[in-house]
PDB file of N, CA and C in Angstrom:
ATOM      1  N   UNK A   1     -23.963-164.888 -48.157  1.00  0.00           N
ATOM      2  CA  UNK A   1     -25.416-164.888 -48.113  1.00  0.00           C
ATOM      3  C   UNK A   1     -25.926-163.458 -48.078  1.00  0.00           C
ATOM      4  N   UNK A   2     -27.040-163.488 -48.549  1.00  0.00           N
ATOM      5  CA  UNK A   2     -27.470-162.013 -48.520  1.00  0.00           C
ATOM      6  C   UNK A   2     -28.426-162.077 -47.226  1.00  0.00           C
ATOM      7  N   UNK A   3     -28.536-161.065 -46.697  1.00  0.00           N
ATOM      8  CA  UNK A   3     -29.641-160.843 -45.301  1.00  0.00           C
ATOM      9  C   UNK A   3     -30.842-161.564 -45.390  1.00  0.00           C
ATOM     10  N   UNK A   4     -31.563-161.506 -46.586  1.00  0.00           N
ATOM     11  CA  UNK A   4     -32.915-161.853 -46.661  1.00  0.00           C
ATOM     12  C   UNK A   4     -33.169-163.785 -46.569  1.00  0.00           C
ATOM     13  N   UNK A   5     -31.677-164.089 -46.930  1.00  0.00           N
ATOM     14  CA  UNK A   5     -31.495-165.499 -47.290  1.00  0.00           C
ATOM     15  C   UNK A   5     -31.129-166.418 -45.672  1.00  0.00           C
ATOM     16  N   UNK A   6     -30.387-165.958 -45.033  1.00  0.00           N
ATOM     17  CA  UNK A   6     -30.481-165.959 -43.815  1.00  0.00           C
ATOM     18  C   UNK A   6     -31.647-166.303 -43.126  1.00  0.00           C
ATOM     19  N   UNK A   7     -31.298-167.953 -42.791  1.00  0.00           N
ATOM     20  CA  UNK A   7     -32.370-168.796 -42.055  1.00  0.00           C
ATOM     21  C   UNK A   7     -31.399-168.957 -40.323  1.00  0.00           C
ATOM     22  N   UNK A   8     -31.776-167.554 -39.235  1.00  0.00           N
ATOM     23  CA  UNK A   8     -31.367-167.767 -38.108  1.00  0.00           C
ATOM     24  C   UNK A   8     -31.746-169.191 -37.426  1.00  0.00           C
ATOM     25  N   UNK A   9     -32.004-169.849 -37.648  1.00  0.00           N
ATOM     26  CA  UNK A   9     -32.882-171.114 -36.812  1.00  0.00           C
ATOM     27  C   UNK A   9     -31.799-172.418 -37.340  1.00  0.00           C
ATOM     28  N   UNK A  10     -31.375-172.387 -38.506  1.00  0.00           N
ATOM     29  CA  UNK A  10     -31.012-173.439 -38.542  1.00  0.00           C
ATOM     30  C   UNK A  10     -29.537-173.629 -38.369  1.00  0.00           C
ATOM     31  N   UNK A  11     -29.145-174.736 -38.028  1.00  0.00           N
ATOM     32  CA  UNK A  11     -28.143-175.216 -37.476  1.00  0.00           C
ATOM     33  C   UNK A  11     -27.014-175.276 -38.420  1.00  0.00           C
ATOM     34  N   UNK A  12     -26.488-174.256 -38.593  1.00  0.00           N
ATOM     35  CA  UNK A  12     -25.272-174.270 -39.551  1.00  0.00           C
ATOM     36  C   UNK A  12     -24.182-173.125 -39.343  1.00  0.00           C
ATOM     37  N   UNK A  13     -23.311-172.855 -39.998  1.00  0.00           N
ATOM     38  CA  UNK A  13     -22.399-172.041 -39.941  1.00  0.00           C
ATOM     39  C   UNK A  13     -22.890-170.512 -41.000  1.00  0.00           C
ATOM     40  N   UNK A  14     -22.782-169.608 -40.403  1.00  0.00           N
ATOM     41  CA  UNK A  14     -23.155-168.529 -41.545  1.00  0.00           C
ATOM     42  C   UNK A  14     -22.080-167.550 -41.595  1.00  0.00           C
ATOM     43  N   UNK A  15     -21.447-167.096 -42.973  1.00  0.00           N
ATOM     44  CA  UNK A  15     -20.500-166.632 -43.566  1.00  0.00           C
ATOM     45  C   UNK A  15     -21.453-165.434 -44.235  1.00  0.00           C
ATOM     46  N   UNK A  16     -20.981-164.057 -44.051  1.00  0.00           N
ATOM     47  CA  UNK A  16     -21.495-163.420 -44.449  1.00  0.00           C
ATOM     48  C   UNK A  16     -20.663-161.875 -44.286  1.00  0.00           C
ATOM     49  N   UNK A  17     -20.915-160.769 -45.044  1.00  0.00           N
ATOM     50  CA  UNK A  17     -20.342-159.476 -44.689  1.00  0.00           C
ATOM     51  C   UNK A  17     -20.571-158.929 -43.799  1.00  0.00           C
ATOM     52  N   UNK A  18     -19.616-157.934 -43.446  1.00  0.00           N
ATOM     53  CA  UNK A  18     -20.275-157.242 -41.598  1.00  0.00           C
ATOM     54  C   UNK A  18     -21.015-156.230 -42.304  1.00  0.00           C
ATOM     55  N   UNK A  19     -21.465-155.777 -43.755  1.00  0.00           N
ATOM     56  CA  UNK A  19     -22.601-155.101 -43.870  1.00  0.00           C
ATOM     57  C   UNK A  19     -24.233-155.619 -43.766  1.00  0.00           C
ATOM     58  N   UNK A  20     -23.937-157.063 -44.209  1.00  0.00           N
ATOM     59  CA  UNK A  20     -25.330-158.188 -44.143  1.00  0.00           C
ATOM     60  C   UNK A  20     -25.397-158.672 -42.606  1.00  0.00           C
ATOM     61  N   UNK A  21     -24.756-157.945 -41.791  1.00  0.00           N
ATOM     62  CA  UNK A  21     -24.962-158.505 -40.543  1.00  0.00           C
ATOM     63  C   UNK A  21     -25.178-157.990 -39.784  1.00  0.00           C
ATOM     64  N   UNK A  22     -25.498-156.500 -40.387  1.00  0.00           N
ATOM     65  CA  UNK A  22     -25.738-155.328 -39.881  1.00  0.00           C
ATOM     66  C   UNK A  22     -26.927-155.718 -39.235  1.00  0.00           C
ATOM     67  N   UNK A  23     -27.976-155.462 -37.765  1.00  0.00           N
ATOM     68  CA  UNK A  23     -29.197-155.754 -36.702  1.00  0.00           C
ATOM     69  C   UNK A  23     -29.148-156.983 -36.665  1.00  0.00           C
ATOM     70  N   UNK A  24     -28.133-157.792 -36.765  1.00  0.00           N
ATOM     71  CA  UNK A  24     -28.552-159.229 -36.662  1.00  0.00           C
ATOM     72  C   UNK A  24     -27.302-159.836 -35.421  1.00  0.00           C
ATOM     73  N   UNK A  25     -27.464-160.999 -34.464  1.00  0.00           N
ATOM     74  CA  UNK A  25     -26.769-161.182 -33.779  1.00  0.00           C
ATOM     75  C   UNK A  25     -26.670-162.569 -33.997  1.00  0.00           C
ATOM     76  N   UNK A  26     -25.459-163.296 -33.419  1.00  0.00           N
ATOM     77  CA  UNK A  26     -25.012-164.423 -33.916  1.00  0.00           C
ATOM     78  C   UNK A  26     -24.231-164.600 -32.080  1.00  0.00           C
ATOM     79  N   UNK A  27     -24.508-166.518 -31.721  1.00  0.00           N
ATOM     80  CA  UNK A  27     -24.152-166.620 -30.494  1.00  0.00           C
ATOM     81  C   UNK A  27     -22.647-166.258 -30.588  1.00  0.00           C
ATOM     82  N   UNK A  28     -21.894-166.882 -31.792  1.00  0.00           N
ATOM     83  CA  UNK A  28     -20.703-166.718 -31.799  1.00  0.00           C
ATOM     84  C   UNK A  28     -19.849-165.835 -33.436  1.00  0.00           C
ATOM     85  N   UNK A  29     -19.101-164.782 -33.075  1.00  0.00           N
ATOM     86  CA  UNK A  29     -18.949-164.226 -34.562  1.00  0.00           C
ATOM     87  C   UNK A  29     -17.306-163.952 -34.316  1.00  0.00           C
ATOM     88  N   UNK A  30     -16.682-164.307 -35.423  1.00  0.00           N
ATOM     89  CA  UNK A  30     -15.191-164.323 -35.881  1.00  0.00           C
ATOM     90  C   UNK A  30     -15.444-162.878 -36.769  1.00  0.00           C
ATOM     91  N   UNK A  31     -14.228-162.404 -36.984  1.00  0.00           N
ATOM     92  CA  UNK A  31     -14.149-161.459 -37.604  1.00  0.00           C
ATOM     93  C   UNK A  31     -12.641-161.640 -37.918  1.00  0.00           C
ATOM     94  N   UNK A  32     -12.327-161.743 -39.709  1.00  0.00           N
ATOM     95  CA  UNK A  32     -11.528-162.599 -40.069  1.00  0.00           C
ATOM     96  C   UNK A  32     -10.699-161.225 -41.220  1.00  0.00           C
ATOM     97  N   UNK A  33      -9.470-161.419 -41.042  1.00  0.00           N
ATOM     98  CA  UNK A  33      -8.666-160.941 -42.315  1.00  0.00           C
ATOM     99  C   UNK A  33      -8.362-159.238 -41.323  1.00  0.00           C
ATOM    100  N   UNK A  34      -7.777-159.206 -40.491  1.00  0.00           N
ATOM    101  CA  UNK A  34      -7.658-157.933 -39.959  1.00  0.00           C
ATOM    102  C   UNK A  34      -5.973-157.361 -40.535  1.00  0.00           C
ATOM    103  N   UNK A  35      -5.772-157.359 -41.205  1.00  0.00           N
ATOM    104  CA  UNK A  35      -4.543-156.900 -41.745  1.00  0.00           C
ATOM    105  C   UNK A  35      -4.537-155.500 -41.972  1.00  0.00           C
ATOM    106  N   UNK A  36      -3.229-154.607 -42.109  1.00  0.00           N
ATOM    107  CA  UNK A  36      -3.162-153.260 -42.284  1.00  0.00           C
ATOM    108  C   UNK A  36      -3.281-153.609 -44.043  1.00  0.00           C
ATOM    109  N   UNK A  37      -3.855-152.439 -44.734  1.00  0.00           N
ATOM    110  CA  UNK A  37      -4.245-151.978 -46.098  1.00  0.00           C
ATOM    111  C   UNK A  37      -5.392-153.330 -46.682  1.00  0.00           C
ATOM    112  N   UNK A  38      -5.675-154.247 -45.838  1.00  0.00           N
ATOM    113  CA  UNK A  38      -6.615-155.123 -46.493  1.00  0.00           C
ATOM    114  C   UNK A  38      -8.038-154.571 -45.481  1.00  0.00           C
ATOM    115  N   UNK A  39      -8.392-154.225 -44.132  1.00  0.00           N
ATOM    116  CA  UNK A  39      -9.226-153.863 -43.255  1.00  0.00           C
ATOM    117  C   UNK A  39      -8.431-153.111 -41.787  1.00  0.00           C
ATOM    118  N   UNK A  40      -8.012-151.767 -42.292  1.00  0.00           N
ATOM    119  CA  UNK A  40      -8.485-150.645 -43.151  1.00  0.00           C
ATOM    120  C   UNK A  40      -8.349-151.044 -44.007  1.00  0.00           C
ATOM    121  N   UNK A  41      -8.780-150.742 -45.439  1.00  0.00           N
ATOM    122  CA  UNK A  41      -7.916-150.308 -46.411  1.00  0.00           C
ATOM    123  C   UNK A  41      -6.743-149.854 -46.788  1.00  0.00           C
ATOM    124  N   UNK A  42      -6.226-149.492 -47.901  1.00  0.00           N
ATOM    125  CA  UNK A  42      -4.937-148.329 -47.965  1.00  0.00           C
ATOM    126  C   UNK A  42      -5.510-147.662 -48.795  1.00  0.00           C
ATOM    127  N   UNK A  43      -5.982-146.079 -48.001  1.00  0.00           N
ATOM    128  CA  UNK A  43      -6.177-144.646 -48.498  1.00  0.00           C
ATOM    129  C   UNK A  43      -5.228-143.955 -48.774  1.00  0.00           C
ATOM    130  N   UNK A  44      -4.202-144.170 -48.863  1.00  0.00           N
ATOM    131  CA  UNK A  44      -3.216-143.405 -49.247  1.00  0.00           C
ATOM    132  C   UNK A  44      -2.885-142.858 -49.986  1.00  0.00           C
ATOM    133  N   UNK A  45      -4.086-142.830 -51.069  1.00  0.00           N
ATOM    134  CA  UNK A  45      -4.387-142.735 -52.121  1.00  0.00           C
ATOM    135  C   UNK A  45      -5.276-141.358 -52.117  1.00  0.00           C
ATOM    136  N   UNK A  46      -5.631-140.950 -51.234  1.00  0.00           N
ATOM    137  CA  UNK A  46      -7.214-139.473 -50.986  1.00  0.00           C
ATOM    138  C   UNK A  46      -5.972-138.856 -50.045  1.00  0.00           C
ATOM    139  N   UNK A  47      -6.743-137.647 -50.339  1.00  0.00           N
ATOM    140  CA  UNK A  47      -6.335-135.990 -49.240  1.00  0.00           C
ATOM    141  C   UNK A  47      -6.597-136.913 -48.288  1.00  0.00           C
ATOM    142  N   UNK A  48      -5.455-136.145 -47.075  1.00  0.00           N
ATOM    143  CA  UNK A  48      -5.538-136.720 -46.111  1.00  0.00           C
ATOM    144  C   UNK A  48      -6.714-136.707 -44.833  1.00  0.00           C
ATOM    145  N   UNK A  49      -7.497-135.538 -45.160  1.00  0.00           N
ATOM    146  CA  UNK A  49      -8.953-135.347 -44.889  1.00  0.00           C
ATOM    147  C   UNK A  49      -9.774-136.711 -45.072  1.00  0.00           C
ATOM    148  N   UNK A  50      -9.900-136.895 -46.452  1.00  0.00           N
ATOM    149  CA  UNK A  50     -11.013-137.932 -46.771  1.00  0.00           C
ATOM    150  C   UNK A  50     -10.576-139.014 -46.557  1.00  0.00           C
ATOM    151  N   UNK A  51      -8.650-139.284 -46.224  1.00  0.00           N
ATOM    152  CA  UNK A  51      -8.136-140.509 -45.697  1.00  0.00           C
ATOM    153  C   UNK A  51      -8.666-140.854 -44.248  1.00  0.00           C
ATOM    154  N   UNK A  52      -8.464-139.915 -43.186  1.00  0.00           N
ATOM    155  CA  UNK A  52      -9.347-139.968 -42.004  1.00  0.00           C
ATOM    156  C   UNK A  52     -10.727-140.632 -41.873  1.00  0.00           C
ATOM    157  N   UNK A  53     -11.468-139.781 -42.847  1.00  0.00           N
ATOM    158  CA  UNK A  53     -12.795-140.441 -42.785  1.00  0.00           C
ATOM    159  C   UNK A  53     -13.446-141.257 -43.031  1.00  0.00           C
ATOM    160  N   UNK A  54     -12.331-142.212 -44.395  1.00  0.00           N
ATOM    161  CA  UNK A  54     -12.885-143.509 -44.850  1.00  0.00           C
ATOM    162  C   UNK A  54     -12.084-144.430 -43.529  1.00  0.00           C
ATOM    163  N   UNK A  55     -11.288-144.311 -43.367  1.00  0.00           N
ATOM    164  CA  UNK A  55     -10.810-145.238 -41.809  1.00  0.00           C
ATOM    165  C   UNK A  55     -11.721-144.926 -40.852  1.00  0.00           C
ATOM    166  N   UNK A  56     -12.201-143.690 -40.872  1.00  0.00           N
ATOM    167  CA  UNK A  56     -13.041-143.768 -39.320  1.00  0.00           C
ATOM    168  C   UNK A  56     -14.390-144.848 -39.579  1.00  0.00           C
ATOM    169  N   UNK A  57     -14.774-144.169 -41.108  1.00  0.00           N
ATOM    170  CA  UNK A  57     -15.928-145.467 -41.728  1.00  0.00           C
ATOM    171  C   UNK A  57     -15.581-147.035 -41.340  1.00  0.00           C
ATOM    172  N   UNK A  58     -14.393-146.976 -42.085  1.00  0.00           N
ATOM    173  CA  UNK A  58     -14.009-148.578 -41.875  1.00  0.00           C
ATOM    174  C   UNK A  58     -14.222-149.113 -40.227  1.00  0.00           C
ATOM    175  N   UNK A  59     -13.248-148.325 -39.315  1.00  0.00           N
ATOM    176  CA  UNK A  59     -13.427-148.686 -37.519  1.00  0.00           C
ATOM    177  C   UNK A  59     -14.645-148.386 -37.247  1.00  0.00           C
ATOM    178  N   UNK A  60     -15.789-148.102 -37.467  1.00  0.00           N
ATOM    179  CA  UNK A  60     -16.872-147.885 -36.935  1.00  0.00           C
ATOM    180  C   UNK A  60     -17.944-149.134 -37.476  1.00  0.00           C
ATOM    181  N   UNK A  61     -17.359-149.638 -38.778  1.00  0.00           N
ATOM    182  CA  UNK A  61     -17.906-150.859 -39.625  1.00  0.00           C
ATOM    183  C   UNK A  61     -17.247-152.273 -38.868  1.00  0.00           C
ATOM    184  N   UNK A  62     -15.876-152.141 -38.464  1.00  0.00           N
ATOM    185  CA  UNK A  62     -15.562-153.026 -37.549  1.00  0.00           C
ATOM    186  C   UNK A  62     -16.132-153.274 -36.064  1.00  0.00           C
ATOM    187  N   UNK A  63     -16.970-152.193 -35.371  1.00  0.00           N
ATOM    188  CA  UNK A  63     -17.488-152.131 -34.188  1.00  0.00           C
ATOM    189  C   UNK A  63     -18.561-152.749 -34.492  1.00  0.00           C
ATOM    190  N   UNK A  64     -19.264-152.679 -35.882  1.00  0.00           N
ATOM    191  CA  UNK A  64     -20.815-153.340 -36.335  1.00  0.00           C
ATOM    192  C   UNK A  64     -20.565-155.072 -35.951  1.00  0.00           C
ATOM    193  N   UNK A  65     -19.468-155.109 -36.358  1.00  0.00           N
ATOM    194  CA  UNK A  65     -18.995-156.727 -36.897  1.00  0.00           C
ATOM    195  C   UNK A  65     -18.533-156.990 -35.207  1.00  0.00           C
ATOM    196  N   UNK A  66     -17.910-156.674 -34.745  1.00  0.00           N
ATOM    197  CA  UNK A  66     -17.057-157.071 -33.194  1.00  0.00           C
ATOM    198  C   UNK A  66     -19.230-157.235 -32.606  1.00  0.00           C
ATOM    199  N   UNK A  67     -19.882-156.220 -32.963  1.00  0.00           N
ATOM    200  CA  UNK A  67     -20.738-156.079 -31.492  1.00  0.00           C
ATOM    201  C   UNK A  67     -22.013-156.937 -32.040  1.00  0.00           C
ATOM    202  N   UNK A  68     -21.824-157.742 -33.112  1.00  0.00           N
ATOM    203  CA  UNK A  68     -22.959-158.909 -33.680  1.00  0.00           C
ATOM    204  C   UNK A  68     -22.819-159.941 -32.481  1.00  0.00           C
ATOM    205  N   UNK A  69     -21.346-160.508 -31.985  1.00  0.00           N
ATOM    206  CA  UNK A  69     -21.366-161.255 -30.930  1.00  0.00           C
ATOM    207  C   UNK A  69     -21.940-161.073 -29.784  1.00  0.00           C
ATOM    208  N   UNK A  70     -22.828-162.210 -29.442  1.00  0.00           N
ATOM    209  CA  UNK A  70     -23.415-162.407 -28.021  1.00  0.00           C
ATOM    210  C   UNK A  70     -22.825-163.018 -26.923  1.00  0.00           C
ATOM    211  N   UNK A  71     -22.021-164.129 -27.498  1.00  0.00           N
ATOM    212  CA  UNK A  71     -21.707-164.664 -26.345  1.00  0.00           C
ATOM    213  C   UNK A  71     -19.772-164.573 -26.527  1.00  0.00           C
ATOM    214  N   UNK A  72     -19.236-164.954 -27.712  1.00  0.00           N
ATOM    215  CA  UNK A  72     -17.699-164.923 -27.714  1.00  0.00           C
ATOM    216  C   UNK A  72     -17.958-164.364 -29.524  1.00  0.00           C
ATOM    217  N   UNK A  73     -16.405-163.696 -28.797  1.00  0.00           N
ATOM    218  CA  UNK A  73     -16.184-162.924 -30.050  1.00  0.00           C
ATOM    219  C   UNK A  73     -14.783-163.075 -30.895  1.00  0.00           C
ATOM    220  N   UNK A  74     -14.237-163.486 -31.702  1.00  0.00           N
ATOM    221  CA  UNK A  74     -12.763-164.052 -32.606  1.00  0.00           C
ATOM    222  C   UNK A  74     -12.233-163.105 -33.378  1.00  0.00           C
ATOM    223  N   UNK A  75     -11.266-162.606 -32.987  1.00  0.00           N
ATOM    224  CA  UNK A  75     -10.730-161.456 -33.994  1.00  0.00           C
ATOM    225  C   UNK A  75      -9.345-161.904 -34.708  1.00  0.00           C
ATOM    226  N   UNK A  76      -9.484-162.091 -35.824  1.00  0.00           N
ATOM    227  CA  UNK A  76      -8.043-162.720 -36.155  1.00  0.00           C
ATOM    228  C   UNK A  76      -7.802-161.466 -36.930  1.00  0.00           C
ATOM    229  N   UNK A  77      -6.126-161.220 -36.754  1.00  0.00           N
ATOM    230  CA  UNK A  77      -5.384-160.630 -37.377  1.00  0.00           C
ATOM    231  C   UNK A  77      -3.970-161.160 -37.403  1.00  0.00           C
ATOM    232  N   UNK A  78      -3.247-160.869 -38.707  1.00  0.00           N
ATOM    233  CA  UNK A  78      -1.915-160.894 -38.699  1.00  0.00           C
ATOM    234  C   UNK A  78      -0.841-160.551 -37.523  1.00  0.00           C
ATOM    235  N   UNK A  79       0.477-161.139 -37.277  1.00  0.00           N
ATOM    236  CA  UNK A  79       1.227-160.621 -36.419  1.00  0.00           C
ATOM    237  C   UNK A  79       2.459-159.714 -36.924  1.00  0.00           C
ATOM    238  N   UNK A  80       2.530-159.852 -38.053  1.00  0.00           N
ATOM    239  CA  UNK A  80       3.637-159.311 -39.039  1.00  0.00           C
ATOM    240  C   UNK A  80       2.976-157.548 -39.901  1.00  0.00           C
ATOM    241  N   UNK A  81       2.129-157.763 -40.051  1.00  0.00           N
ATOM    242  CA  UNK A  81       1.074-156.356 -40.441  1.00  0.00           C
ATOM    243  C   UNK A  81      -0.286-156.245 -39.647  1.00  0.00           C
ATOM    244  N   UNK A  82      -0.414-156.153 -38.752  1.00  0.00           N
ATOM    245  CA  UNK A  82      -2.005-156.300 -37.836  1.00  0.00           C
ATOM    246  C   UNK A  82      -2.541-154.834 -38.573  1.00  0.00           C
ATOM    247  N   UNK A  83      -3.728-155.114 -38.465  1.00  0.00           N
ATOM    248  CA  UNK A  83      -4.678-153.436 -38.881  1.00  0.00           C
ATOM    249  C   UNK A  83      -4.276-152.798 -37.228  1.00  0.00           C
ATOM    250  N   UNK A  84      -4.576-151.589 -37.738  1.00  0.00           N
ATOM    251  CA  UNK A  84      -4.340-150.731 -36.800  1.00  0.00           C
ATOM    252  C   UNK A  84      -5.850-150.582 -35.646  1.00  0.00           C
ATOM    253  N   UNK A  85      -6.449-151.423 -36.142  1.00  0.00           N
ATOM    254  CA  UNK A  85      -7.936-151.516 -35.520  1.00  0.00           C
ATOM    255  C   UNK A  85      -7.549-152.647 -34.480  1.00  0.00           C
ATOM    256  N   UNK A  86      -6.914-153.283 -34.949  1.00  0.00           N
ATOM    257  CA  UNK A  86      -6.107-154.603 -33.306  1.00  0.00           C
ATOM    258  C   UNK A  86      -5.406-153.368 -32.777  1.00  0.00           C
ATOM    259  N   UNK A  87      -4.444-152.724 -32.917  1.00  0.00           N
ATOM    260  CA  UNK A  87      -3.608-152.355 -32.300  1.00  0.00           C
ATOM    261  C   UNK A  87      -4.152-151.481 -31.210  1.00  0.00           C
ATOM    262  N   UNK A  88      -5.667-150.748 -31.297  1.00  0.00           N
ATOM    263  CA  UNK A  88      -6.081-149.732 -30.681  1.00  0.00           C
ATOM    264  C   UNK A  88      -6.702-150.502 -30.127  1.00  0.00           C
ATOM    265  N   UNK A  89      -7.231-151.814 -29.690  1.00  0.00           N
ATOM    266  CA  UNK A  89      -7.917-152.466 -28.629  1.00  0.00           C
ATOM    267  C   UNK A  89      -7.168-152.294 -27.121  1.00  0.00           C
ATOM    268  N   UNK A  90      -7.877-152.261 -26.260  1.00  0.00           N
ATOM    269  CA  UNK A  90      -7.139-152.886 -25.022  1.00  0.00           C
ATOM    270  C   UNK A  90      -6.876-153.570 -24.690  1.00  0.00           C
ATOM    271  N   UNK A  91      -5.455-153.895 -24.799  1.00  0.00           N
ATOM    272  CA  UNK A  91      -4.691-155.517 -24.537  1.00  0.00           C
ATOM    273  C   UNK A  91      -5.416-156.197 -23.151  1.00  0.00           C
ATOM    274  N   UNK A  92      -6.145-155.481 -22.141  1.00  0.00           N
ATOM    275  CA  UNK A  92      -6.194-156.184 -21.073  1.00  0.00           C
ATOM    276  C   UNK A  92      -7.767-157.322 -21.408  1.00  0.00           C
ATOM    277  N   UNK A  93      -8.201-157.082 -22.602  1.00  0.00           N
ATOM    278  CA  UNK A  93      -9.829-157.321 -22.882  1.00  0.00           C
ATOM    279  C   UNK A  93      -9.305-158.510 -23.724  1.00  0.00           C
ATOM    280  N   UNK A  94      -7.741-158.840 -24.529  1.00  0.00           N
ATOM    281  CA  UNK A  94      -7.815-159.905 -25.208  1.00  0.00           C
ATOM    282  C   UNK A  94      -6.811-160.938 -25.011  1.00  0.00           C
ATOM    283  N   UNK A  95      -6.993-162.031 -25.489  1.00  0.00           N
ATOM    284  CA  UNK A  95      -5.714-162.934 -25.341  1.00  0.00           C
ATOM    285  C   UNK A  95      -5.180-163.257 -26.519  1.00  0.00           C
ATOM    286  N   UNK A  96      -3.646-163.192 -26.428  1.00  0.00           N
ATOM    287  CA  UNK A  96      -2.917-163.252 -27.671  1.00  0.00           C
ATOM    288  C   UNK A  96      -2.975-165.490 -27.860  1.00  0.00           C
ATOM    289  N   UNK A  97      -3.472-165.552 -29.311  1.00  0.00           N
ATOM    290  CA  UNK A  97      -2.888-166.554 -29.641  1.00  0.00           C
ATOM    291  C   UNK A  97      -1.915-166.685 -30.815  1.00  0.00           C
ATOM    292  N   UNK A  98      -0.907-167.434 -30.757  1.00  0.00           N
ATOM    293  CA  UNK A  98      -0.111-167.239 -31.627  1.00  0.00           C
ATOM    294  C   UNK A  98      -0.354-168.944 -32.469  1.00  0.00           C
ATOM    295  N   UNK A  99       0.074-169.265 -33.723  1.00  0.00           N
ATOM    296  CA  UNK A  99      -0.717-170.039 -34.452  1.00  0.00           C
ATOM    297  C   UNK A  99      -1.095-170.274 -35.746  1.00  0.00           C
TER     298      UNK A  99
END
């Protein structure tokens, strides 16, 4: 959905980018596909300068998406490749499900 299309009131499920969700809050928000080279990306590809900075982009685009939640928040990632954006959480803030 694009932002503008977004009817907060009604009773449904909304699927959308963590850029279209950018000032908007949701009681409950998943944040889905956390894998290493899929979210980050793989820069491995740029000087290692501009590799830094598109990851810092990316983790700072993931804080947009984690802080839309109001009341519970779902972070799925892989257990075999996790993004490195799970790995830097504080284990004491989450619970592992396996699944």
């Amino acid at each position: 959905m694009e932002k503008k299309q977004i009817d907060l009131r009604k009773p449904v499920v909304k699927v959308l980018t963590i850029h279209s969700a950018k000032g908007l809050e949701f009681p409950f928000v998943a944040v889905m596909r956390l894998a290493q080279n899929h979210f980050p990306h793989d820069f491995n590809h740029l000087p290692e300068e501009e590799r830094a900075e598109m990851i810092n982009q990316e983790r700072r685009l993931f804080y947009v998406g984690c802080s839309r939640a109001m009341r519970a928040l779902l972070v799925c990632a892989t257990t075999d490749q996790p993004s490195s954006f799970v790995l830097d959480l504080p284990t004491t803030l989450w619970q592992h499900e396996n699944g």
